[in-house]
Protein backbone atom coordinates (compact mmCIF):
# COMPACT_ATOMS: atom_id res chain seq x y z
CA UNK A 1 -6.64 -60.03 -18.05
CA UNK A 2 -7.63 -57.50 -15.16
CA UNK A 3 -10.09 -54.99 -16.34
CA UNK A 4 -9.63 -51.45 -13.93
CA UNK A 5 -13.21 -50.46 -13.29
CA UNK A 6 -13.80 -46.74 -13.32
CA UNK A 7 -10.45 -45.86 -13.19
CA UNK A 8 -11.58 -41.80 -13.46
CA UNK A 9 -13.19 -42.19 -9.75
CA UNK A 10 -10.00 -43.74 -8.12
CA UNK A 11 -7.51 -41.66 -9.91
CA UNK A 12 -9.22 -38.11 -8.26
CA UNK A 13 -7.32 -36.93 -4.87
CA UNK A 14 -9.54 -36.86 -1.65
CA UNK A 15 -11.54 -33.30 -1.53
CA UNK A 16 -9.70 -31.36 1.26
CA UNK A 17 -11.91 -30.33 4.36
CA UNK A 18 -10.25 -27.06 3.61
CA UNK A 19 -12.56 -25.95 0.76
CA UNK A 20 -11.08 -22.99 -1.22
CA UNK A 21 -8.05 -23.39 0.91
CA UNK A 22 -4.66 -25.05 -0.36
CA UNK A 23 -4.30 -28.93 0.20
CA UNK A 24 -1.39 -28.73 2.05
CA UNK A 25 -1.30 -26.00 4.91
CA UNK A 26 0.11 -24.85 7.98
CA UNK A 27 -1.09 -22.96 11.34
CA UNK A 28 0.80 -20.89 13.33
CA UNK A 29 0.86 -20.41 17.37
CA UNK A 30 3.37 -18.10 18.90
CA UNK A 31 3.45 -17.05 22.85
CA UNK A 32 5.29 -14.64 24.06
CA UNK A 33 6.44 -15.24 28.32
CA UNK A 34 7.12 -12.14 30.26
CA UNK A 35 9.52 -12.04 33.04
CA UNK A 36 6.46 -10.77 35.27
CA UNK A 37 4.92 -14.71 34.55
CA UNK A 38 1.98 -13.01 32.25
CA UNK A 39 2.08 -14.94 29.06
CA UNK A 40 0.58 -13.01 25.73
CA UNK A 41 -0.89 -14.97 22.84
CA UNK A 42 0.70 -13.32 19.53
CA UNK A 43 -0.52 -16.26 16.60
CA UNK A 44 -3.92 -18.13 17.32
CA UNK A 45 -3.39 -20.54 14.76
CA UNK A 46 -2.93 -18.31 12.48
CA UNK A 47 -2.85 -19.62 8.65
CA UNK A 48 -0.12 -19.56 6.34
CA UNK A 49 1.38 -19.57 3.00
CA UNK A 50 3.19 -21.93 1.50
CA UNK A 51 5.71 -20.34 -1.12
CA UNK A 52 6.26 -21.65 -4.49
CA UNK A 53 9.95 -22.47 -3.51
CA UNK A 54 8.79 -24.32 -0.92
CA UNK A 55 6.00 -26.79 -2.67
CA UNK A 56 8.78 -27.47 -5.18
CA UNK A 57 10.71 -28.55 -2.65
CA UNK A 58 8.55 -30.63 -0.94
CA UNK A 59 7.84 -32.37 -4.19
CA UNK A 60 11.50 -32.81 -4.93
CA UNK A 61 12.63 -34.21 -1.49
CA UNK A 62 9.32 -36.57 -1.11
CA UNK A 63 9.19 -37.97 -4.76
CA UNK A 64 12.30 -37.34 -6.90
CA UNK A 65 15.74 -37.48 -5.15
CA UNK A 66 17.14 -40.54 -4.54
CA UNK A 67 19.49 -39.61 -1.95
CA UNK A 68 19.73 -38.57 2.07
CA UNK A 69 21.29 -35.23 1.31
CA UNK A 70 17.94 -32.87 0.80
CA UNK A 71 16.06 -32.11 4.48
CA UNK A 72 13.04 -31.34 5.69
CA UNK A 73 11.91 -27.57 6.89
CA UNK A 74 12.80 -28.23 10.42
CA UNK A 75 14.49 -24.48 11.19
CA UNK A 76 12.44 -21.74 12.93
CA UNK A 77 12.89 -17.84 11.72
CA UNK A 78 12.56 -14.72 13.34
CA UNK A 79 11.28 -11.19 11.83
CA UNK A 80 10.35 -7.59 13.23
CA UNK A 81 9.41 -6.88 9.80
CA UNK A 82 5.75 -5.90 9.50
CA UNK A 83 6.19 -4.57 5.09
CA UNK A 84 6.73 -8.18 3.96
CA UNK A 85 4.12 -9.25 1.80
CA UNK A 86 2.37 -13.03 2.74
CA UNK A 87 2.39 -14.79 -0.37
CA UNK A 88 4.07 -17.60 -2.51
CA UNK A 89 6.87 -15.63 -4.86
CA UNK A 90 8.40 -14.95 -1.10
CA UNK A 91 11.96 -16.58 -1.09
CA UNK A 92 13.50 -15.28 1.93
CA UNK A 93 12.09 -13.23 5.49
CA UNK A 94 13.12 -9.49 5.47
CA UNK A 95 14.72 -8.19 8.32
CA UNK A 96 15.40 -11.99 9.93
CA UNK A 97 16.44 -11.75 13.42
CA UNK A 98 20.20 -12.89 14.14
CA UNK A 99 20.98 -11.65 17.43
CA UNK A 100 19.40 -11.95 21.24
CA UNK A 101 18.69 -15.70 21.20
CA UNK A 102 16.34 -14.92 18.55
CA UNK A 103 18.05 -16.36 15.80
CA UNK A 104 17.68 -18.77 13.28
CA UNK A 105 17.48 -22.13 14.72
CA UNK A 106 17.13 -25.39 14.44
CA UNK A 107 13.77 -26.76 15.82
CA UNK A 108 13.70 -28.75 19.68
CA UNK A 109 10.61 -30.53 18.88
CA UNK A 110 9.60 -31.82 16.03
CA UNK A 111 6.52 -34.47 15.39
CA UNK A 112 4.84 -36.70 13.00
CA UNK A 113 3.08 -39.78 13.81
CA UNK A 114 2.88 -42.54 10.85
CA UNK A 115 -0.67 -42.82 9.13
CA UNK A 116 -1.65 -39.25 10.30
CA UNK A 117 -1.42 -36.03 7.97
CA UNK A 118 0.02 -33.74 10.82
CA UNK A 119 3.41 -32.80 11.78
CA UNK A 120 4.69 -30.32 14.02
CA UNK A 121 7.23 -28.59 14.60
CA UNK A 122 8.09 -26.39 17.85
CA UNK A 123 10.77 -24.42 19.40
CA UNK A 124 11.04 -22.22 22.62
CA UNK A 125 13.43 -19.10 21.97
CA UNK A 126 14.76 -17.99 25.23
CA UNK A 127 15.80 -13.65 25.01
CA UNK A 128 19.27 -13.14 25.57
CA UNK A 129 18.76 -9.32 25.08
CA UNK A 130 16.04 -6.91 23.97
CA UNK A 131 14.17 -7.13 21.14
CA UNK A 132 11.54 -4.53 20.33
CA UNK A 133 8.88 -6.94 18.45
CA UNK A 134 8.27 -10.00 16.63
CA UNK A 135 5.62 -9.85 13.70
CA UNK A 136 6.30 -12.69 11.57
CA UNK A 137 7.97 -16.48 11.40
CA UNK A 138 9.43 -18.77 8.29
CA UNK A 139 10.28 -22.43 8.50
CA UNK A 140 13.60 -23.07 6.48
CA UNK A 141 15.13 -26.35 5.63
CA UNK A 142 19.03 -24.88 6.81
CA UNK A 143 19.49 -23.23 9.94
CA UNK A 144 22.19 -21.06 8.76
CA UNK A 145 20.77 -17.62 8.40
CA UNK A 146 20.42 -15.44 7.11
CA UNK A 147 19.41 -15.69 3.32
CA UNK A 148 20.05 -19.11 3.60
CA UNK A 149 18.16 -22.49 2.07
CA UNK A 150 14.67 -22.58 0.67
CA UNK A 151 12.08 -20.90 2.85
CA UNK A 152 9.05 -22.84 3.88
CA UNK A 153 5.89 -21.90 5.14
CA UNK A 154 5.41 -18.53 6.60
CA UNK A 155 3.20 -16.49 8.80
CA UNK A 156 2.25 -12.73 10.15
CA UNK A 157 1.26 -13.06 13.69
CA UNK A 158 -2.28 -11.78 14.57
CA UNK A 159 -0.63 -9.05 17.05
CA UNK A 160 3.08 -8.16 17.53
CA UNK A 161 5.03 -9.57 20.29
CA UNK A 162 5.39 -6.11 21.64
CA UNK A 163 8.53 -5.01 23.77
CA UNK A 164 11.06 -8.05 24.90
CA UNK A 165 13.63 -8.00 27.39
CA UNK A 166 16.38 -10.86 28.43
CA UNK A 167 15.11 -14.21 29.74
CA UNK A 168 11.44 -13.66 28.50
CA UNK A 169 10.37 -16.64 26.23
CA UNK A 170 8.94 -17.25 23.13
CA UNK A 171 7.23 -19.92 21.63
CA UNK A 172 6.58 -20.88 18.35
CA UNK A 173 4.49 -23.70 17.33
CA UNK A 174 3.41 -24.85 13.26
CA UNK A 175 1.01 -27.85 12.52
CA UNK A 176 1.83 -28.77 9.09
CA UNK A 177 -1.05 -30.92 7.73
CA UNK A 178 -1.52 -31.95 4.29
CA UNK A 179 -4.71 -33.74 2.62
């Protein structure tokens, strides 16, 4: 008979380097390309929150379905909206952006590397009009939009995107890591 030896100790999750922080967090960098070849910094890895939705989702696809059909946040969201509230009883992003090349979309890069705690997930939105700022973003796991799906982590930019014409560029970029 095998006898577990403090089985209190090796039951306990690893303390996150994060102290006071969630477990499981994401950071946010956004630039913003002008047409003039200037390029503006709007997110500085900028932290996030993780909604409610979103956690329970995460638990459901990673431990309890037994199928292919649930996915993973891999859609990038727009917003000019500066009134939303940052926290986790957030279900969708007010005022999501559906027009100028700023919609909804799936995500052209997304990364994880086995044995690391780090994804990311990227994409370059490319202005097909004018748009008169960009405050916030939202990962979603549909790229249908909007009001669509179970929104992910989400994050007000440190400064606004300011003033956006046609075939400026924006890039969004979230580092998911988890402890």
């Amino acid at each position: 008979m095998t006898t577990i030896q403090n089985l209190d100790s090796c039951m306990k999750l690893k303390q996150s380097k994060h102290e006071g922080k969630p477990a499981a967090h994401s950071y946010w960098n956004v630039t913003v390309h002008k047409k003039d070849g200037s390029a503006k910094k709007v997110a500085d890895w900028e932290h996030n929150v993780f909604p409610s939705a979103c956690i329970d989702k995460i638990h459901k696809m990673a431990f309890m379905d037994t199928s292919a059909a649930e996915r993973g946040f891999g859609c990038i969201a727009l917003t000019a909206d500066t009134g939303q509230t940052i926290n986790a009883a957030q279900t969708a992003l007010t005022g999501e952006i559906t027009t100028n090349g700023l919609a909804r979309v799936e995500a052209g890069t997304k990364t994880h590397t086995a044995g690391t705690n780090t994804s990311l997930v990227e994409h370059t939105f490319t202005l097909s009009g004018t748009q008169s700022d960009i405050t916030r973003a939202a990962l979603f796991n549909v790229a249908t939009a909007p009001v669509s799906g179970t929104m992910g982590p989400f994050a007000a930019f440190g400064t606004a995107t300011g003033q956006m014409v046609s075939g400026e560029t924006v890039k969004v970029s979230v580092t998911i890591t988890t402890s």
